[in-house]
Protein backbone atom coordinates (compact mmCIF):
# COMPACT_ATOMS: atom_id res chain seq x y z
CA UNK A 1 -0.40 -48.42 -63.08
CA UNK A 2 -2.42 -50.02 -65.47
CA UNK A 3 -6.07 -48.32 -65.17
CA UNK A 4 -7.65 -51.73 -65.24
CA UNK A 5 -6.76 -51.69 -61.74
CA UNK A 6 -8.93 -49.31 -61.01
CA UNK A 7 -12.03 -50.36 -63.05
CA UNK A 8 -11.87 -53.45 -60.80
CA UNK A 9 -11.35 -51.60 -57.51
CA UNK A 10 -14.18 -49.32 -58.62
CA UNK A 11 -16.22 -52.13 -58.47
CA UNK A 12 -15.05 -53.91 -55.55
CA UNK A 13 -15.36 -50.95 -53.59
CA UNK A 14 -19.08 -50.90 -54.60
CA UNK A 15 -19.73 -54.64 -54.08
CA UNK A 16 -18.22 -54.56 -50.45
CA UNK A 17 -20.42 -51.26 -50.06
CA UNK A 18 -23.57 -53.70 -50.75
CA UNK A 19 -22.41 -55.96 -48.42
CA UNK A 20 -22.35 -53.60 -45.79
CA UNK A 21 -25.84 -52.70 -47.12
CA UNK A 22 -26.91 -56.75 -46.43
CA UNK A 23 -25.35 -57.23 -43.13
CA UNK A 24 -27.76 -54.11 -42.36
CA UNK A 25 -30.69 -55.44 -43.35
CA UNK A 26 -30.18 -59.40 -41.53
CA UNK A 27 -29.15 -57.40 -38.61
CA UNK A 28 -32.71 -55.69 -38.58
CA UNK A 29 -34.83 -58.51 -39.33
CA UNK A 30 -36.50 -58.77 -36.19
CA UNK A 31 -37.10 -55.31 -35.57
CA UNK A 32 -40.46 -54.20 -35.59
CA UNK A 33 -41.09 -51.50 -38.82
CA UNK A 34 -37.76 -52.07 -39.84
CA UNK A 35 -37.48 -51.60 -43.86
CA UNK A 36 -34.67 -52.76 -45.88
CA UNK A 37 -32.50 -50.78 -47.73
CA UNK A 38 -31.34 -51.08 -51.54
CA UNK A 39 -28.32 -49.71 -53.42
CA UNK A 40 -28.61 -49.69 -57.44
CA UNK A 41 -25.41 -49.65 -59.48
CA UNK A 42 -24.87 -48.08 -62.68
CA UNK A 43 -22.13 -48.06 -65.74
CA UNK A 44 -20.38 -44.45 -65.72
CA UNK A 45 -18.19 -43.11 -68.47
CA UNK A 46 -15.70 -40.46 -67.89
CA UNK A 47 -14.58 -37.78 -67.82
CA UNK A 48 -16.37 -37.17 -64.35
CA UNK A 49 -17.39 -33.91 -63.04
CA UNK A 50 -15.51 -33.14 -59.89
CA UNK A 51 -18.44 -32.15 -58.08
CA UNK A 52 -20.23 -35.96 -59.29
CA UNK A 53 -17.27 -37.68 -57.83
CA UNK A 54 -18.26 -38.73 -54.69
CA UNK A 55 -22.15 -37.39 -54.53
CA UNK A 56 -23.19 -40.18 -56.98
CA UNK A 57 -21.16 -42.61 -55.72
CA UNK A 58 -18.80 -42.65 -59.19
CA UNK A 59 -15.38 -43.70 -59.42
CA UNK A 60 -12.84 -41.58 -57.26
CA UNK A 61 -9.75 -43.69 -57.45
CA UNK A 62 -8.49 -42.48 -60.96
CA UNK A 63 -8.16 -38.20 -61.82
CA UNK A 64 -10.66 -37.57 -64.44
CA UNK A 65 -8.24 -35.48 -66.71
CA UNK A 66 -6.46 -39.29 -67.04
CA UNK A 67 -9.40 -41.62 -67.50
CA UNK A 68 -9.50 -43.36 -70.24
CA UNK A 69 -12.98 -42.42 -72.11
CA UNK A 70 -13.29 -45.56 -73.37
CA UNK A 71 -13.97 -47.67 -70.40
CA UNK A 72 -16.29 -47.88 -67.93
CA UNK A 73 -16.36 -47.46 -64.34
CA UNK A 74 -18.97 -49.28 -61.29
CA UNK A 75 -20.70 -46.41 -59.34
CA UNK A 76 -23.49 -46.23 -57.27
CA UNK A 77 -26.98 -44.47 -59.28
CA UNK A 78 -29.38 -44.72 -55.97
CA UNK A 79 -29.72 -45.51 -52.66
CA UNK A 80 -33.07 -46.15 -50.91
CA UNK A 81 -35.23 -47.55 -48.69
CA UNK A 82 -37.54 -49.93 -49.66
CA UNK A 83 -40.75 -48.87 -48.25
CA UNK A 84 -43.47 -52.25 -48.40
CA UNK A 85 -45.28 -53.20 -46.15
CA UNK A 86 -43.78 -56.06 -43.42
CA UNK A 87 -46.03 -58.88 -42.59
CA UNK A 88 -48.62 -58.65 -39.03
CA UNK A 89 -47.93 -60.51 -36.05
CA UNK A 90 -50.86 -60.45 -33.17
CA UNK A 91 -49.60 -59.62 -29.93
CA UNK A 92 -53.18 -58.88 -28.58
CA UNK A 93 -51.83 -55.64 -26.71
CA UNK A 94 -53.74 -52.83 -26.19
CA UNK A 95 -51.22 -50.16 -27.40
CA UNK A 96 -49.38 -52.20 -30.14
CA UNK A 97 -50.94 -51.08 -32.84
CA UNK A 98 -49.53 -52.09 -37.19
CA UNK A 99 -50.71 -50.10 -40.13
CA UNK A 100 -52.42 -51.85 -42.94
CA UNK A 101 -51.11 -50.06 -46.10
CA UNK A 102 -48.35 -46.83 -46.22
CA UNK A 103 -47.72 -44.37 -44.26
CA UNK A 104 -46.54 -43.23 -40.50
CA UNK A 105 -47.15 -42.76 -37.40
CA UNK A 106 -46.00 -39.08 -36.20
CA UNK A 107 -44.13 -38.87 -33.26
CA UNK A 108 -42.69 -35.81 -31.43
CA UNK A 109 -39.07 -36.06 -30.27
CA UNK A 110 -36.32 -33.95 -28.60
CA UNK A 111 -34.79 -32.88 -31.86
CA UNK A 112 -38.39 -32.82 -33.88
CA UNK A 113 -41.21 -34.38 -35.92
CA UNK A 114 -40.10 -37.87 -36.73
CA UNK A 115 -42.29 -40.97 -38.41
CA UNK A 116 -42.50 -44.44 -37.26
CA UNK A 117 -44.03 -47.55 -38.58
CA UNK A 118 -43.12 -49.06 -35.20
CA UNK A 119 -46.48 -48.85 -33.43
CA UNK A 120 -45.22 -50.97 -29.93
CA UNK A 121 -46.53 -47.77 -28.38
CA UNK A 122 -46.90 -47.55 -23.94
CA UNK A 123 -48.73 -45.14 -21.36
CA UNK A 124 -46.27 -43.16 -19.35
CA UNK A 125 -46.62 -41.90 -16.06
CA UNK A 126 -48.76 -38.78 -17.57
CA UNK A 127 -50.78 -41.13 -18.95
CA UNK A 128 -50.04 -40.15 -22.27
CA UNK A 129 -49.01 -42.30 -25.41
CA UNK A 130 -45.42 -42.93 -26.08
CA UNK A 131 -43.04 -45.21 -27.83
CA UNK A 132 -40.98 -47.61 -26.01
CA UNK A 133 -38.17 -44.49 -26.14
CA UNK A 134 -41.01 -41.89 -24.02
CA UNK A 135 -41.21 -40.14 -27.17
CA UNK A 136 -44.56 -38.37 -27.66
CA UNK A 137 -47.13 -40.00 -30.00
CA UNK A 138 -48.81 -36.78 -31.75
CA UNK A 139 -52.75 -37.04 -32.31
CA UNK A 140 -54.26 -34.93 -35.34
CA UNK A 141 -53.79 -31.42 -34.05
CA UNK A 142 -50.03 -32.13 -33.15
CA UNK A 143 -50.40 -32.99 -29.41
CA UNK A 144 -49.96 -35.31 -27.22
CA UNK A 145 -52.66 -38.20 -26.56
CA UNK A 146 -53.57 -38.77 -22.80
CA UNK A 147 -55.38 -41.98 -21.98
CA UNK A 148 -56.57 -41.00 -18.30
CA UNK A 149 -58.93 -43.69 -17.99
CA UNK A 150 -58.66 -46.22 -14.95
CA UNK A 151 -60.10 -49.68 -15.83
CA UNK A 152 -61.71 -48.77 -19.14
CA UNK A 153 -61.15 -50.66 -22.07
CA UNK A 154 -59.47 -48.90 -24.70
CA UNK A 155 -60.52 -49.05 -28.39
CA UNK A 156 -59.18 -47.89 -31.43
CA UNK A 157 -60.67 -48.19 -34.71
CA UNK A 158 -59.20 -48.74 -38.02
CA UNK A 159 -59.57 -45.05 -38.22
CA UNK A 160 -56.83 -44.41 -35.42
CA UNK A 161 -59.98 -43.00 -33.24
CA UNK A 162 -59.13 -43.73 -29.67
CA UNK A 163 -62.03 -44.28 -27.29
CA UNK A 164 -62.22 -45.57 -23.51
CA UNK A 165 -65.47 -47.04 -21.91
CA UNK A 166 -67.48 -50.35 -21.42
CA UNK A 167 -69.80 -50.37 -23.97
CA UNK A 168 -72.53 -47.68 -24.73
CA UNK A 169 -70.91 -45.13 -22.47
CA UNK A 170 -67.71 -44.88 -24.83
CA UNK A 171 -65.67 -41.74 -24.18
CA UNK A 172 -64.14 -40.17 -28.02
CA UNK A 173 -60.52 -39.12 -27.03
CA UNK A 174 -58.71 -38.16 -29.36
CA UNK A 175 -57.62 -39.54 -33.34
CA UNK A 176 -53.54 -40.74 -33.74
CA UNK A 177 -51.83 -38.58 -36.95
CA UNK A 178 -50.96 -41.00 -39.75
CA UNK A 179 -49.18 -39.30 -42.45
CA UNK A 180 -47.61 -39.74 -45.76
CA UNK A 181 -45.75 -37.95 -48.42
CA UNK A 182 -45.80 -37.90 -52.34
CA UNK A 183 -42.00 -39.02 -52.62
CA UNK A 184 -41.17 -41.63 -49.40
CA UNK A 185 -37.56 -41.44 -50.73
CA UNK A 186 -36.68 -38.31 -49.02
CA UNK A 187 -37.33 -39.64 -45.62
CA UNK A 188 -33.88 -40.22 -43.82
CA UNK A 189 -33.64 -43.23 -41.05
CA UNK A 190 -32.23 -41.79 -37.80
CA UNK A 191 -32.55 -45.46 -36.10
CA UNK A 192 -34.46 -46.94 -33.41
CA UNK A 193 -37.16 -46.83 -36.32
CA UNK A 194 -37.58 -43.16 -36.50
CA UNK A 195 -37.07 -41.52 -40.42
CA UNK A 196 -36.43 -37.76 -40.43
CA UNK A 197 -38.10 -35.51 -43.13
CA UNK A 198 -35.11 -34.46 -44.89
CA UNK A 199 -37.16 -32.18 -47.88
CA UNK A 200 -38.51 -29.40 -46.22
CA UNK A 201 -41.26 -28.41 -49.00
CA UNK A 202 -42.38 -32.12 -48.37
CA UNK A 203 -46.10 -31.72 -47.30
CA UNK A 204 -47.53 -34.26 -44.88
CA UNK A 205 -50.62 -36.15 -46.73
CA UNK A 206 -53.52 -37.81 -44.88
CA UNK A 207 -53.83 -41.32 -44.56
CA UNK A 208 -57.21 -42.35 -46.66
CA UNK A 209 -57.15 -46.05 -47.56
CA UNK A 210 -54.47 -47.41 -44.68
CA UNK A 211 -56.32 -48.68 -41.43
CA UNK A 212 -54.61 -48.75 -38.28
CA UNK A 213 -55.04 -52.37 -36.60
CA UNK A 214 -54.86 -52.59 -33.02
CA UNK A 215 -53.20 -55.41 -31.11
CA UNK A 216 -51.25 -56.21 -33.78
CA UNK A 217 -47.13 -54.83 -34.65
CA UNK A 218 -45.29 -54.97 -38.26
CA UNK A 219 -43.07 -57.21 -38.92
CA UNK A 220 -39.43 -55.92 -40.83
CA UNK A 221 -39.56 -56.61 -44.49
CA UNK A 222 -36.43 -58.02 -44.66
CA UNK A 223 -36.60 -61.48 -46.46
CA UNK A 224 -32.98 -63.45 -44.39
CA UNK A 225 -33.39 -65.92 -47.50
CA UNK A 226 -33.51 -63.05 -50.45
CA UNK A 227 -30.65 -61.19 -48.68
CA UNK A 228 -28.08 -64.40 -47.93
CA UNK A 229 -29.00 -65.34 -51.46
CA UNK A 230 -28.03 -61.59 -52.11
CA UNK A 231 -24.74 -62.07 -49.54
CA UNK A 232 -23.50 -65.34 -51.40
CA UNK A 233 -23.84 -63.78 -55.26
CA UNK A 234 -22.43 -60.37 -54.00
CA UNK A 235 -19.00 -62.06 -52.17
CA UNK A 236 -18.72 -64.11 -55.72
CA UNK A 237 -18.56 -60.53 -57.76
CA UNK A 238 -16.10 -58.93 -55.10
CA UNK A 239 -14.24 -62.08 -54.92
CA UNK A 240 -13.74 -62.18 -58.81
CA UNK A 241 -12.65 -58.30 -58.55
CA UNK A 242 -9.98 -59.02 -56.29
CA UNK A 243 -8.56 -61.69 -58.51
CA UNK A 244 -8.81 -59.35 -61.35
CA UNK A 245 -6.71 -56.79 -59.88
CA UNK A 246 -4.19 -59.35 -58.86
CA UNK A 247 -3.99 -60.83 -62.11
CA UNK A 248 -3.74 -57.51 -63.94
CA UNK A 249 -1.13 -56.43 -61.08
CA UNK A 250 0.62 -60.02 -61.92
CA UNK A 251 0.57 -59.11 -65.38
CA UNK A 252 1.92 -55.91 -64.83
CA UNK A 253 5.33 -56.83 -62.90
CA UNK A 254 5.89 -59.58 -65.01
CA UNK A 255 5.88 -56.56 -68.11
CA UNK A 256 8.29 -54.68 -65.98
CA UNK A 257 10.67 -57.56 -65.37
CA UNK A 258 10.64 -58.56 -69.02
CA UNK A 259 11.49 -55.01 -70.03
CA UNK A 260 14.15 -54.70 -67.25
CA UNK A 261 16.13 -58.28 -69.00
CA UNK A 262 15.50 -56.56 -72.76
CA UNK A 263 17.43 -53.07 -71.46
């Protein structure tokens, strides 16, 4: 089979990959915190390493001992989440609180530590703060933070200090955990907005210049017009790989046939 074939596929494959990738993001768009993923391609030569093949996203259609060293295959360099900040929308709630500038919330679940930039945060029936899934919302020693305070008004600063009161006779109880790390890139999503700290020499880093605003929630940073732009341009490159492969297929039998009427 003529290794053309291949090349194409290679990059089919890859382009139909992004589109999955796309159809990800639009589907998320609405979702408070939500942050849009990326895939980068890159041109790979062979022979590959067998243990490259699939890690790095490189060609795995075509045995390296019979690549041809001369051409190139599509594979796929990085994959990532893009980690900018969404737009604010007000929703004037007392526990919906956005961050202005990076970092996470830190929230406690079942299976761990995991970090949000979804701040639509509730009281549960322990009074304490929660996401809309019940799971704890840590304050700076790691616990949880309980609101027990019957027709107060709650306030919380731009430092993520929680108090409760009516005016002078404000009650200090208790300061939300906003983290960050030195490389966001090894933070894995887990969904419902939750990433998973997948390095475990990362260090947690406290928040300095990002302000917590309260009574406001992130929007997603997913642009729908950058990523149907994206959609349209990608289905034109996967389109123009499948008629590659069928004209190099074409080619092929037509080859075979003229060879079969010479013998």
């Amino acid at each position: 089979m003529h290794e053309g074939i291949f090349i194409a596929a290679s990059a089919g494959i890859k382009q139909g990959r992004k589109l999955d990738v796309i159809a990800q993001n639009i589907a998320n768009v609405n979702n408070t915190g939500y942050k849009r993923d990326r895939l980068v391609f890159k041109e790979f030569m062979p022979p590959f390493a067998p243990d490259e093949q699939l890690n790095a996203g490189r060609n795995v259609l075509l045995p390296a001992q019979i690549s041809n060293s001369n051409v190139s295959y599509v594979g796929v360099s990085d994959y990532y989440t893009d980690h900018s900040s969404g737009g604010l929308r007000p929703t004037e709630a007392t526990f919906d609180l956005a961050l202005g500038g990076p970092g996470f919330f830190t929230i406690s679940t079942q299976e761990g530590v995991r970090y949000t930039r979804n701040g639509n945060f509730r009281l549960n029936t322990q009074n304490q703060l929660v996401n809309q899934k019940g799971d704890l919302v840590l304050d700076e020693q790691d616990g949880p933070i309980v609101i027990d305070a019957p027709g107060a008004d709650i306030s919380i600063d731009d430092q993520g200090n929680i108090s409760a009161g009516t005016g002078l006779n404000n009650l200090a109880i208790g300061k939300i955990k906003l983290v960050n790390f030195e490389n966001p890139k090894t933070l894995e999503k887990i969904g419902d907005g939750l990433f998973r700290q997948n390095d475990p020499e990362a260090e947690e880093k406290p928040l300095t210049d990002t302000t917590v605003k309260q009574g406001f929630l992130e929007n997603s940073n997913v642009s729908v017009v950058e990523e149907m732009t994206d959609m349209l341009a990608t289905l034109r490159l996967f389109e123009t790989y499948q008629k590659m492969i069928q004209s190099i297929d074409s080619m092929d039998e037509q080859s075979v046939n003229d060879i079969g009427r010479v013998g």
